[in-house]
PDB file of N, CA and C in Angstrom:
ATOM      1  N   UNK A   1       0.838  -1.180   0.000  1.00  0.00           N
ATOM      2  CA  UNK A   1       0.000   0.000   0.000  1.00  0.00           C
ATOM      3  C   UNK A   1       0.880   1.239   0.000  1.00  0.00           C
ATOM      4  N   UNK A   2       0.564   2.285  -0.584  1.00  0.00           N
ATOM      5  CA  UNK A   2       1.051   3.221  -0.668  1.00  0.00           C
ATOM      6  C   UNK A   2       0.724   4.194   0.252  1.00  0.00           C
ATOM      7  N   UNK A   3       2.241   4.994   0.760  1.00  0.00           N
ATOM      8  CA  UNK A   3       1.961   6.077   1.780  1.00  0.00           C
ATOM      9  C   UNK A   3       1.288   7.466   1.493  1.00  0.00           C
ATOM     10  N   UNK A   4       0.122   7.405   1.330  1.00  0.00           N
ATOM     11  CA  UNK A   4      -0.654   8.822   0.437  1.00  0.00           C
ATOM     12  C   UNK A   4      -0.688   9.818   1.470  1.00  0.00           C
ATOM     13  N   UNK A   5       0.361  10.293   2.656  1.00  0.00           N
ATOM     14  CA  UNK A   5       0.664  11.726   2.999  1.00  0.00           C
ATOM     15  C   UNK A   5       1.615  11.999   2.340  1.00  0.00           C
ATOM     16  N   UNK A   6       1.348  13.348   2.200  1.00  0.00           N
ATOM     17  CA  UNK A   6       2.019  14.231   1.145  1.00  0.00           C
ATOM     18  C   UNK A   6       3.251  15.104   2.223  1.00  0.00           C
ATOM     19  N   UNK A   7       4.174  15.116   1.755  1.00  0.00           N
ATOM     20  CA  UNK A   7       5.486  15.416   1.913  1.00  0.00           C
ATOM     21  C   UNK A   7       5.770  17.110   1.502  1.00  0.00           C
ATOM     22  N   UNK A   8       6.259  18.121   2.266  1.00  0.00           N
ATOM     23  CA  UNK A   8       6.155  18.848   1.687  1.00  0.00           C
ATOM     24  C   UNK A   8       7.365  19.278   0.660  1.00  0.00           C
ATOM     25  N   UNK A   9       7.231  19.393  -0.667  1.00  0.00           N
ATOM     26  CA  UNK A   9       8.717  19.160  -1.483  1.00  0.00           C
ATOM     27  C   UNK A   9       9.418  20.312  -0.612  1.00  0.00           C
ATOM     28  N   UNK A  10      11.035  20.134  -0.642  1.00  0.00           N
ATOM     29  CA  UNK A  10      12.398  20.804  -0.763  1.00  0.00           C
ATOM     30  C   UNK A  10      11.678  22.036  -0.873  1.00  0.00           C
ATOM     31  N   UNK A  11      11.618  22.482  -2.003  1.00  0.00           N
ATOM     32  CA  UNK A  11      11.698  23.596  -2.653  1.00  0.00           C
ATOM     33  C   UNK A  11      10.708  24.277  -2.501  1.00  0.00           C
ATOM     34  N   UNK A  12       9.724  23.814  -1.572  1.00  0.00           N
ATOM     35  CA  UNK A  12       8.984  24.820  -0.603  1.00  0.00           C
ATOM     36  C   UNK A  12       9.398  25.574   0.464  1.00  0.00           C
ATOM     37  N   UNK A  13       9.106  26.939   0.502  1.00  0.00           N
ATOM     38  CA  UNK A  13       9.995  27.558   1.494  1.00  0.00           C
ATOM     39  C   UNK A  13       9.001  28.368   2.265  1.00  0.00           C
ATOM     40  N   UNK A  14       8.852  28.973   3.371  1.00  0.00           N
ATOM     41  CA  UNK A  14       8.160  29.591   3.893  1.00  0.00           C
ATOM     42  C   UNK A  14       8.883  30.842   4.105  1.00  0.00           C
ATOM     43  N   UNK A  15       8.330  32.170   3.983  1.00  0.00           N
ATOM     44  CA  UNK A  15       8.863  33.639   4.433  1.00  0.00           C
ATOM     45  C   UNK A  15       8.317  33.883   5.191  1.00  0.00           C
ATOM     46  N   UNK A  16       8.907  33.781   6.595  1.00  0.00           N
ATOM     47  CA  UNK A  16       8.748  34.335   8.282  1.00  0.00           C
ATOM     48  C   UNK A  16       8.955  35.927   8.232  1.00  0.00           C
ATOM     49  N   UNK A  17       7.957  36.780   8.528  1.00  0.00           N
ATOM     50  CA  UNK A  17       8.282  37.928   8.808  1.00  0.00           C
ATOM     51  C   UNK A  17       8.098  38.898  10.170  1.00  0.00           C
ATOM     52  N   UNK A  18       8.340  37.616  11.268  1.00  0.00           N
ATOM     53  CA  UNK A  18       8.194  38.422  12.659  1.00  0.00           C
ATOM     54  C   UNK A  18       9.672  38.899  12.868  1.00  0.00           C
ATOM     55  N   UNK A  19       9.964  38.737  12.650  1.00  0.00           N
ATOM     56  CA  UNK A  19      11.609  38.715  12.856  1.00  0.00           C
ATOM     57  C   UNK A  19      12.352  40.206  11.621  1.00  0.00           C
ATOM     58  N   UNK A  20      12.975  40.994  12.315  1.00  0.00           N
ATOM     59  CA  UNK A  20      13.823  42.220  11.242  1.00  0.00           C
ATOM     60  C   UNK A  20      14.279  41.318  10.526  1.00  0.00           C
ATOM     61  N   UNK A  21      15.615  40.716  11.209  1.00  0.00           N
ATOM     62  CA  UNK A  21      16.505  40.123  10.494  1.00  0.00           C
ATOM     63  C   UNK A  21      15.937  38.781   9.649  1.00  0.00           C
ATOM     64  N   UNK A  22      14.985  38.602   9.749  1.00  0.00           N
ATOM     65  CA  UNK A  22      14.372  37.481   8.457  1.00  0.00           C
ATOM     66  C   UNK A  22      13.685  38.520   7.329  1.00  0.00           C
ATOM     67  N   UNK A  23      12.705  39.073   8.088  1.00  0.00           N
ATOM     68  CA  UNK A  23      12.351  40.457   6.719  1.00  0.00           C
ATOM     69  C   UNK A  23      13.359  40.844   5.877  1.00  0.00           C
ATOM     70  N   UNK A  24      14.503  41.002   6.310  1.00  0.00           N
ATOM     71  CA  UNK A  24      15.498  41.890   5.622  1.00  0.00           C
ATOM     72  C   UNK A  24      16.245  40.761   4.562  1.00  0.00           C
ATOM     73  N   UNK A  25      16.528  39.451   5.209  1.00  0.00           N
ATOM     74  CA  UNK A  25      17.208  37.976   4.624  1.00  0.00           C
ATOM     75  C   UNK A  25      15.706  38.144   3.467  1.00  0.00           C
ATOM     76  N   UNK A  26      14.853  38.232   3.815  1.00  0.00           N
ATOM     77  CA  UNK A  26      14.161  37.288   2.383  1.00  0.00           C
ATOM     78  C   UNK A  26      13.876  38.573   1.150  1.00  0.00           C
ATOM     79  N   UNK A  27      13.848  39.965   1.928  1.00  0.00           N
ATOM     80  CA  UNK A  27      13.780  41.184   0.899  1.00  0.00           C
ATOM     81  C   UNK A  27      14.898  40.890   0.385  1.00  0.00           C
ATOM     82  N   UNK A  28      16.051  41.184   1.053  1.00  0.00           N
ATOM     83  CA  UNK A  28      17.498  40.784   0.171  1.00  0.00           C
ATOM     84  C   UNK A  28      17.552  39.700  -0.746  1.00  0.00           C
ATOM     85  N   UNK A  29      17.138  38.563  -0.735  1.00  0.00           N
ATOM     86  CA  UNK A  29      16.997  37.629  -1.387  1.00  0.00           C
ATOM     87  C   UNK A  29      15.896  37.974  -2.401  1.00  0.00           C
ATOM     88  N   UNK A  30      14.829  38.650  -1.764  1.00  0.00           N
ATOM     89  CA  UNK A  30      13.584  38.617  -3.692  1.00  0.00           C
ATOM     90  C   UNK A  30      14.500  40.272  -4.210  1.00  0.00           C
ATOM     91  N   UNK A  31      14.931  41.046  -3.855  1.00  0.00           N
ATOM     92  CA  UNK A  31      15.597  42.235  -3.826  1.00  0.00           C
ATOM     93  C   UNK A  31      14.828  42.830  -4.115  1.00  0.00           C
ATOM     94  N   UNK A  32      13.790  43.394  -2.985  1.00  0.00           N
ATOM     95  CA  UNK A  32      12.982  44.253  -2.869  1.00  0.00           C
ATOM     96  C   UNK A  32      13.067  44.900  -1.369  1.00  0.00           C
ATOM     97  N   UNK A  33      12.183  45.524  -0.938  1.00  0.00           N
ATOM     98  CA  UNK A  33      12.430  46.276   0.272  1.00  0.00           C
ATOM     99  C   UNK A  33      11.989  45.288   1.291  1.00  0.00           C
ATOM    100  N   UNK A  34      11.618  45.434   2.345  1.00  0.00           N
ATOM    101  CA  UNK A  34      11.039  44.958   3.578  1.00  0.00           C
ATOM    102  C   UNK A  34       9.829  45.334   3.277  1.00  0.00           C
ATOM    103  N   UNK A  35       9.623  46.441   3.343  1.00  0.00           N
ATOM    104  CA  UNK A  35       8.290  46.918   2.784  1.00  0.00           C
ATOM    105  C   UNK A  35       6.836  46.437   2.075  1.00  0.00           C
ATOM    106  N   UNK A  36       7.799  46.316   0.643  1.00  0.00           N
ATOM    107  CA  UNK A  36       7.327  45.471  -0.678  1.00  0.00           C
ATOM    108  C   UNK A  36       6.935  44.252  -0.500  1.00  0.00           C
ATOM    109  N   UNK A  37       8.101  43.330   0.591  1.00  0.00           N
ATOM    110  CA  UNK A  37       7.727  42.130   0.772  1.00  0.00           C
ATOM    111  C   UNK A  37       6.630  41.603   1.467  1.00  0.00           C
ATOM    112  N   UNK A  38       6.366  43.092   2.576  1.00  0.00           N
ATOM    113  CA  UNK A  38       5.019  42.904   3.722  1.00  0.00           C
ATOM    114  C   UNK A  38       4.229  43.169   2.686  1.00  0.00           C
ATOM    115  N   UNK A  39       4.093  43.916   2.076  1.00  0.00           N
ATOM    116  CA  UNK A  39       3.040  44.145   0.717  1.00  0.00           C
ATOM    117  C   UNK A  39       2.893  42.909   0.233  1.00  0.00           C
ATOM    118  N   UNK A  40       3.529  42.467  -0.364  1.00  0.00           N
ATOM    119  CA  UNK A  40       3.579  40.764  -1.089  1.00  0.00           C
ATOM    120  C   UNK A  40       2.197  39.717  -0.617  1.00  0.00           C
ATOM    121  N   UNK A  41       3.317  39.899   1.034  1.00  0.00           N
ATOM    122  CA  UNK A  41       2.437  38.905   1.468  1.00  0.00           C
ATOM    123  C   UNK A  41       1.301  38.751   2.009  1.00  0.00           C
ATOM    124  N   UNK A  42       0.351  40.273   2.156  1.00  0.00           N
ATOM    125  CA  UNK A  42      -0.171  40.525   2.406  1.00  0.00           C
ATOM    126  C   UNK A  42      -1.387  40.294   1.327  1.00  0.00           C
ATOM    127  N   UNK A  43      -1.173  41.303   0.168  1.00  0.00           N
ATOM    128  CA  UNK A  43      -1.232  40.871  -1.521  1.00  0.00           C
ATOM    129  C   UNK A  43      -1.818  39.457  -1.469  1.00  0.00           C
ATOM    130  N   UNK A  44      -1.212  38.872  -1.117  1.00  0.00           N
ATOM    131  CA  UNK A  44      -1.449  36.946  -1.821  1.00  0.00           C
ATOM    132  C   UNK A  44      -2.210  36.389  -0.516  1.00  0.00           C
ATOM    133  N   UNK A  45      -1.661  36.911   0.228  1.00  0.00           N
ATOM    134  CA  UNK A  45      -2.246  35.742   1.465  1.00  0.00           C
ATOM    135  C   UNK A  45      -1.557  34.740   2.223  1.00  0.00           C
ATOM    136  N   UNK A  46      -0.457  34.713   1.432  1.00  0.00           N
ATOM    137  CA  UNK A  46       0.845  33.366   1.443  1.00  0.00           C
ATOM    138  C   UNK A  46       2.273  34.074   2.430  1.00  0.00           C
ATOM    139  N   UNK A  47       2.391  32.911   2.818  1.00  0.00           N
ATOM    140  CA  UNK A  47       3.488  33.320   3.566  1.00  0.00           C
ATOM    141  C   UNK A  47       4.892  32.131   2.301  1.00  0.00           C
ATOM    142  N   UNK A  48       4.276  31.293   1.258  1.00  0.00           N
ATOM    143  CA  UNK A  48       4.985  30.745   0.291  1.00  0.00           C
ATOM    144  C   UNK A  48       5.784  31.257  -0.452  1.00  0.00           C
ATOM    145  N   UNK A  49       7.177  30.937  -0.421  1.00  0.00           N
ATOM    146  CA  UNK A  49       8.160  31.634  -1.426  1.00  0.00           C
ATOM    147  C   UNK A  49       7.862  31.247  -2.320  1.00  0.00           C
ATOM    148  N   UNK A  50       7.582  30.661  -2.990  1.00  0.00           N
ATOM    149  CA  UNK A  50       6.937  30.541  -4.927  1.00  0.00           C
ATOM    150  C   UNK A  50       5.785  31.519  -5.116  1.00  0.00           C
ATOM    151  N   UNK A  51       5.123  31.650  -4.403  1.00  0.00           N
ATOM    152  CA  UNK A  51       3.616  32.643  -4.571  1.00  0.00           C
ATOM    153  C   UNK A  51       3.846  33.831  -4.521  1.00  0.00           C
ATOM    154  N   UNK A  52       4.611  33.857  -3.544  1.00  0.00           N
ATOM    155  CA  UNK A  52       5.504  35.460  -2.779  1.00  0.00           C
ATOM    156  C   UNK A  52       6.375  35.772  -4.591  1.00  0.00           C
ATOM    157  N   UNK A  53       7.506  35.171  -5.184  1.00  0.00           N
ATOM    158  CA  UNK A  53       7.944  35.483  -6.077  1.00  0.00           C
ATOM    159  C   UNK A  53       7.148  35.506  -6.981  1.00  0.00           C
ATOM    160  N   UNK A  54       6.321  35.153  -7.423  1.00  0.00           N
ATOM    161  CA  UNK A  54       5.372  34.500  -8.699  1.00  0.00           C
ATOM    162  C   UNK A  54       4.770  36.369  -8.231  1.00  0.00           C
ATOM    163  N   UNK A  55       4.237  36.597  -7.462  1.00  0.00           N
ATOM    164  CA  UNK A  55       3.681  38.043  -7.424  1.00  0.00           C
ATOM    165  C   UNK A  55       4.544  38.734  -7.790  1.00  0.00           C
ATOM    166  N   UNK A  56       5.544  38.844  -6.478  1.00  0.00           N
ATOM    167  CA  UNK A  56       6.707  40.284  -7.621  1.00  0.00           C
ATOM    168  C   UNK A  56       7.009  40.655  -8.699  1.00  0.00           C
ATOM    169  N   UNK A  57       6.970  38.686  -9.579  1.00  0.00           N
ATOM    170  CA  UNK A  57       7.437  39.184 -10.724  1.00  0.00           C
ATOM    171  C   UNK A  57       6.580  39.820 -11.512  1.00  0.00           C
ATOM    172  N   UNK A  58       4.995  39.333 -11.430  1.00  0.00           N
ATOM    173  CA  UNK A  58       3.817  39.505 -11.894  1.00  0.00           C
ATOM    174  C   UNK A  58       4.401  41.482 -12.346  1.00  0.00           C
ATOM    175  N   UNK A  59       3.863  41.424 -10.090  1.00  0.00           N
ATOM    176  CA  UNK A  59       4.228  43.256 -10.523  1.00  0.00           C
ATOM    177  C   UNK A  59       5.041  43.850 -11.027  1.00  0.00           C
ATOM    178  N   UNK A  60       6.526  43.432 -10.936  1.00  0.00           N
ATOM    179  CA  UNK A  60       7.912  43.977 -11.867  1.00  0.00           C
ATOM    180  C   UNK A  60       7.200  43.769 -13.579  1.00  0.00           C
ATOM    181  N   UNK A  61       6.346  42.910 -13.488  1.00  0.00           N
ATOM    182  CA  UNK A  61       6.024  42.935 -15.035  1.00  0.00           C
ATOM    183  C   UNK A  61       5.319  44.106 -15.222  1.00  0.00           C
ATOM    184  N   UNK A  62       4.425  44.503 -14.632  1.00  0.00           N
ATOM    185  CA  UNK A  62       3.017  45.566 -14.936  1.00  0.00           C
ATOM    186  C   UNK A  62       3.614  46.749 -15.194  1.00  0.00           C
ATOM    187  N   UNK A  63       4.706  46.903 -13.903  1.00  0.00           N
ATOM    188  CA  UNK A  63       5.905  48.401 -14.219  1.00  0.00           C
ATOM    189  C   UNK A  63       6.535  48.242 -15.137  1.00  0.00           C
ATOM    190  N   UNK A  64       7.114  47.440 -15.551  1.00  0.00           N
ATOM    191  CA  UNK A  64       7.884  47.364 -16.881  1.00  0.00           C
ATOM    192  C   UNK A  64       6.951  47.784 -18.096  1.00  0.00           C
ATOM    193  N   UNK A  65       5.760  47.113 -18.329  1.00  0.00           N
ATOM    194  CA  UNK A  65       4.972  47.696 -19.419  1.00  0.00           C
ATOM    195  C   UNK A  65       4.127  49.098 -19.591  1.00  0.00           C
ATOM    196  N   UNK A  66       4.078  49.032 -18.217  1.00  0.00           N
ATOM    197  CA  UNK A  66       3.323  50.594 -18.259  1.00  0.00           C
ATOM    198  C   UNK A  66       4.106  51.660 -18.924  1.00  0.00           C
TER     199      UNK A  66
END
């Protein structure tokens, strides 16, 4: 029989933002502000680094075309 709980992959990451020094680690990392990033996640709902990026880029796209 197969083990049908789901595992959460690797490459799921979570962005903690009680913490300065994690705000600042994961803005530095999407290279946006602290700010932007509380925006983000606020924005989506997600505290998910794929969802969290998948937005920024969204918005870096909208500014770029405007």
């Amino acid at each position: 029989m197969k083990n049908l709980t789901q595992t959460p992959s690797l490459k799921e990451e979570i962005i903690l933002l009680s913490e300065e020094t994690d705000r600042n680690y994961w803005a530095n990392r999407l290279g946006v502000s602290s700010e932007v990033l509380k925006s983000a996640v606020r924005a989506t709902r997600s505290i998910m680094l794929n969802q969290i990026a998948a937005y920024l880029s969204q918005q870096k796209n909208k500014i770029s075309i405007s």
